[in-house]
Protein backbone atom coordinates (compact mmCIF):
# COMPACT_ATOMS: atom_id res chain seq x y z
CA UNK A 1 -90.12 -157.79 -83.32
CA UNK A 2 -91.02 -157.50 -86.97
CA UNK A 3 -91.03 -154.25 -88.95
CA UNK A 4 -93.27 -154.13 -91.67
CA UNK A 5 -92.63 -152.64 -95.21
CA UNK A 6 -95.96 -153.27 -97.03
CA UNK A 7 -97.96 -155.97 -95.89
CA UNK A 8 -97.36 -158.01 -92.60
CA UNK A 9 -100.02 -160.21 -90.26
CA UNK A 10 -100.56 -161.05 -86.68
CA UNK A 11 -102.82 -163.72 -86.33
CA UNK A 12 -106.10 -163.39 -88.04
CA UNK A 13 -105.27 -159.38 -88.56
CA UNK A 14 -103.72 -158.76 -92.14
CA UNK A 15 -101.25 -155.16 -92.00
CA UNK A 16 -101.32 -153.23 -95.88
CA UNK A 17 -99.81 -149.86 -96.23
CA UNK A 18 -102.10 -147.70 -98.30
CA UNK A 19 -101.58 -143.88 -99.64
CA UNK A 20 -103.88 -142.25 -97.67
CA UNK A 21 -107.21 -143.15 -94.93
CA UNK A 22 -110.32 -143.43 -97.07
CA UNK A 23 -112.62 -140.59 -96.84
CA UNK A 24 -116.20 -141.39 -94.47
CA UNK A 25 -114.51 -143.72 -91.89
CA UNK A 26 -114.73 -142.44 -88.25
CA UNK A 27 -111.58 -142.05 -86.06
CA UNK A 28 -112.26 -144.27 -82.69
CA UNK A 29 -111.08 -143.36 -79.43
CA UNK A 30 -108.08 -145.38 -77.58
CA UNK A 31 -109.36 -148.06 -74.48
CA UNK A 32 -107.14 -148.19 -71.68
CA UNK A 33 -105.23 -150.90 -73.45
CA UNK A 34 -104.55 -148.51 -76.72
CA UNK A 35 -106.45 -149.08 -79.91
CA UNK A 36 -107.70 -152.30 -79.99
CA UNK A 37 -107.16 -153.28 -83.78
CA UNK A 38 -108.24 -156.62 -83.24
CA UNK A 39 -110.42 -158.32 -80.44
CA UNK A 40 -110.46 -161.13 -78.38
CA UNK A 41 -113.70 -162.14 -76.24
CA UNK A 42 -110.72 -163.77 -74.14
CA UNK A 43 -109.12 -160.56 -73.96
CA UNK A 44 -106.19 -161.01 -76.40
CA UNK A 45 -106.58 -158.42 -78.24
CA UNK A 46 -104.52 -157.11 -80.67
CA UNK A 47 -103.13 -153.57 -79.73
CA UNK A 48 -101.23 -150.02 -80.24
CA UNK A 49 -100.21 -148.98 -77.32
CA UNK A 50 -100.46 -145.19 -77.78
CA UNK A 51 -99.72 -143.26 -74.99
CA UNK A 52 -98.39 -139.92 -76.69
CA UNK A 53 -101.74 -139.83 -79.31
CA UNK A 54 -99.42 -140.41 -82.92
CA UNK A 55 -101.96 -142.93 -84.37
CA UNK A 56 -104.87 -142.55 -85.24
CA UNK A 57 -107.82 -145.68 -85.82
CA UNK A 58 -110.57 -145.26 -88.40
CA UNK A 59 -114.13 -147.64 -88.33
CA UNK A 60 -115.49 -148.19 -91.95
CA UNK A 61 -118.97 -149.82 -92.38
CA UNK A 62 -117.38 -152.66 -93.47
CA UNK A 63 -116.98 -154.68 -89.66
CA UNK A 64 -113.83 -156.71 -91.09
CA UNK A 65 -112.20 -153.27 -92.23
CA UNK A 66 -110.48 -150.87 -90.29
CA UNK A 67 -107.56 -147.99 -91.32
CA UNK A 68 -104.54 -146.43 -89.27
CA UNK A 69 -102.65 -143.87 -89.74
CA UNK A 70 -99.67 -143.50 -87.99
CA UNK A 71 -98.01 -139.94 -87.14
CA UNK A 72 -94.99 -140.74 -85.66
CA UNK A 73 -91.75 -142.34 -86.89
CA UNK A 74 -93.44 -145.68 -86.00
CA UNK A 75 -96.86 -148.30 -83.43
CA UNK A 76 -96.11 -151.32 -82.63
CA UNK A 77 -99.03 -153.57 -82.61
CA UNK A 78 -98.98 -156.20 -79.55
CA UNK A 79 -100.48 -159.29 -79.33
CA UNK A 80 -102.13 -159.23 -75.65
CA UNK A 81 -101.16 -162.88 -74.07
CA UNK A 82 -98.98 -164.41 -71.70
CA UNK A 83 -99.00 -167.59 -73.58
CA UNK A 84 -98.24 -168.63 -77.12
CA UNK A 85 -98.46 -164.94 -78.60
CA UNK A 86 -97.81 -163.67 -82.30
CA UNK A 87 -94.35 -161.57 -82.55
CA UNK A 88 -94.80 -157.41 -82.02
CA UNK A 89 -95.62 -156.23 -85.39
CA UNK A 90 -93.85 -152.41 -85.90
CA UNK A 91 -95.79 -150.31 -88.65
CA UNK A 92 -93.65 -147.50 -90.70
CA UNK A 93 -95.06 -143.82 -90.48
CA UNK A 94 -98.19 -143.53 -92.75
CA UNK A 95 -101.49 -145.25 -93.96
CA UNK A 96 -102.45 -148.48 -93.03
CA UNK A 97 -105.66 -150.62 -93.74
CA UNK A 98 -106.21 -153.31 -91.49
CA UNK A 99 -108.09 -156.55 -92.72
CA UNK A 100 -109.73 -158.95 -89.84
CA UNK A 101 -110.09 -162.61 -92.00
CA UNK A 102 -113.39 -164.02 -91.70
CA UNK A 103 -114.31 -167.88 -91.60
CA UNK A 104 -117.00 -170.03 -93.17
CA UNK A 105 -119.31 -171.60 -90.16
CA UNK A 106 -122.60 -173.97 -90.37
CA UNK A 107 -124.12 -170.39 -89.07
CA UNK A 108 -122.76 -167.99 -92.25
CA UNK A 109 -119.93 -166.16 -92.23
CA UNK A 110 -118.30 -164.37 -89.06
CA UNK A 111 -115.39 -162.80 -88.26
CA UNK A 112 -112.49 -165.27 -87.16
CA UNK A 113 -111.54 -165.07 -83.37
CA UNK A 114 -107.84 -165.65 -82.55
């Protein structure tokens, strides 16, 4: 596991610790899984496990952005696959805004798929 100061990533999801959740995002609600902070059509997402409600995820209208904040001393965002997974990310108290990297395509520009 692999605590993160500032900035830390897990496969196409890119961890920076911010002052404070932007005003006019909209808190989501936890999935079975946790909060899915990044998804997989496969179903390797990229998830908090949050099972005592200390985090908190934010939607902004910008698709590839997305903000945390994290109430307890720490989440622990888990990569979601038997095989060839990226190491358990663990995220300080705080802020956090979450950056999904997008990819160039014949089609336009999407959101890359890990």
């Amino acid at each position: 596991m692999k605590t993160v100061k500032r900035v830390g990533r897990q496969g196409e999801i890119l961890f920076i610790k911010i002052n404070k959740v932007p005003a006019g995002v909209t808190e989501l609600p936890a999935s079975k899984e946790g909060h899915i902070v990044g998804h997989s059509e496969t179903g390797h997402h990229h998830v908090i496990d949050d099972k005592i409600g200390e985090v908190h995820h934010y939607a902004s209208a910008n698709p590839l952005l997305g903000y945390l904040s994290v109430d307890g001393a720490s989440a622990d965002v888990v990569h979601l696959r038997s095989f060839d997974t990226h190491e358990t990310l663990r995220l300080g108290r705080g802020a956090w805004e979450i950056r999904r990297q997008r990819e160039h395509t014949p089609e336009g520009w999407r959101q890359v798929a890990d």
